[in-house]
Protein backbone atom coordinates (compact mmCIF):
# COMPACT_ATOMS: atom_id res chain seq x y z
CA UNK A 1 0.00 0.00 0.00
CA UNK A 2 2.68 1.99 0.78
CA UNK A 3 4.21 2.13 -2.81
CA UNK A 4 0.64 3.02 -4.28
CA UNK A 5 0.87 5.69 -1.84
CA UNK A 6 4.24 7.32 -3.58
CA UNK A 7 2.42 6.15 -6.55
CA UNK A 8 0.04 8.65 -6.28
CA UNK A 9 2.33 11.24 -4.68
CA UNK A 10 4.63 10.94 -7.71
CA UNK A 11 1.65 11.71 -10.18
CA UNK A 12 1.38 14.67 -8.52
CA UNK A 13 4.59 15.95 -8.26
CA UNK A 14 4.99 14.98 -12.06
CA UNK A 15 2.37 17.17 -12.84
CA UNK A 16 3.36 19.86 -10.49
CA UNK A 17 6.91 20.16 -12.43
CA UNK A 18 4.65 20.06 -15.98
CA UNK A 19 3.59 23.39 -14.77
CA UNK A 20 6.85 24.58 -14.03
CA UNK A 21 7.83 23.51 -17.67
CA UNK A 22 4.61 25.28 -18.88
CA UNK A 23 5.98 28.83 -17.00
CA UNK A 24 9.56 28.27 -18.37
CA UNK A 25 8.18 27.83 -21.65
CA UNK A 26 10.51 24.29 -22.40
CA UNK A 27 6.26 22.78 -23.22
CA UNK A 28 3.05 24.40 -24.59
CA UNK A 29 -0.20 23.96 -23.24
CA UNK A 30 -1.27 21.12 -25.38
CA UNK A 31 1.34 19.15 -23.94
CA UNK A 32 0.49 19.91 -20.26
CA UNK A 33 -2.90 18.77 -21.44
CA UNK A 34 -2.08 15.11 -22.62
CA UNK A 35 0.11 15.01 -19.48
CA UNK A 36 -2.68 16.01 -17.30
CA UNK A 37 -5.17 13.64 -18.85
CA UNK A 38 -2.81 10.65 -18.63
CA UNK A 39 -2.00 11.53 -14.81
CA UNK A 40 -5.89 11.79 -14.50
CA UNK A 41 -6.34 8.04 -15.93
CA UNK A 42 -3.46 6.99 -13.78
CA UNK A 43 -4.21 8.56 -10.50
CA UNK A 44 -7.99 6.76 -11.03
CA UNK A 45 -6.41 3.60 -11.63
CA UNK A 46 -4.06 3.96 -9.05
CA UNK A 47 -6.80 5.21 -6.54
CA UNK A 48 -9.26 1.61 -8.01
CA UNK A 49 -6.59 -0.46 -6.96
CA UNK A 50 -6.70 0.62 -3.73
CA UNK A 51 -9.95 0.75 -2.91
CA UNK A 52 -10.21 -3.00 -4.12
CA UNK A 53 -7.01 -4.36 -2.26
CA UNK A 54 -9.02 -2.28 0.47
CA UNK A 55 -11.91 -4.76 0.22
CA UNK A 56 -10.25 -7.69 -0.47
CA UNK A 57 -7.65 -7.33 2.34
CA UNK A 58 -10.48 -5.60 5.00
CA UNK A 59 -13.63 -6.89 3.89
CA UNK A 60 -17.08 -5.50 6.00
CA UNK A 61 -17.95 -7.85 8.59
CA UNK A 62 -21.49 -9.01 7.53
CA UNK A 63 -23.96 -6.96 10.13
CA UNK A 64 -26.48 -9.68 10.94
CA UNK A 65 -28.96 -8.06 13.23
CA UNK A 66 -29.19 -11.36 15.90
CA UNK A 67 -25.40 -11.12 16.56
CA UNK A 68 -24.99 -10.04 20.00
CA UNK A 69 -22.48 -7.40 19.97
CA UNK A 70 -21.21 -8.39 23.05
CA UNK A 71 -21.14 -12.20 23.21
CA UNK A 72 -21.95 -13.56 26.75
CA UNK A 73 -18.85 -15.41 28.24
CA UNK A 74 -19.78 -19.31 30.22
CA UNK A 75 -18.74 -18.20 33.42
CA UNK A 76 -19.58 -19.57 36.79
CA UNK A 77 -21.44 -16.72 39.04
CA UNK A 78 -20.80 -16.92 42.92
């Protein structure tokens, strides 16, 4: 999880320095574009992956409404 995490941080910071370019004039804004579309698609893949190694590693515990919350222990009262 951790690596998706830089993942994600990385798109950013990618895109970030495409912006940089963009002020310094070394790209043109059609190029920023097609960079910022393709970090868009990644970042959402990125970001899908996630949320299903989310589910798959920490699925919901199934909320059946006649589980007792607080099972009674077998103990011996005195």
């Amino acid at each position: 999880m951790r690596f998706l995490d830089y993942s994600r941080a990385s798109i950013a910071e990618t895109v970030s320095h495409c912006y940089v370019a963009l002020d310094q004039h070394y790209v043109d804004k059609s190029e920023l574009e097609k960079v910022r579309k393709q970090a868009d698609t990644t970042s959402k893949k990125v970001n899908n992956f996630i949320t299903y190694l989310n589910m798959t590693l920490h699925p919901r515990k199934s909320t059946n409404r006649t589980e007792k919350k607080f099972p009674i222990q077998d103990k011996e009262v005195h």
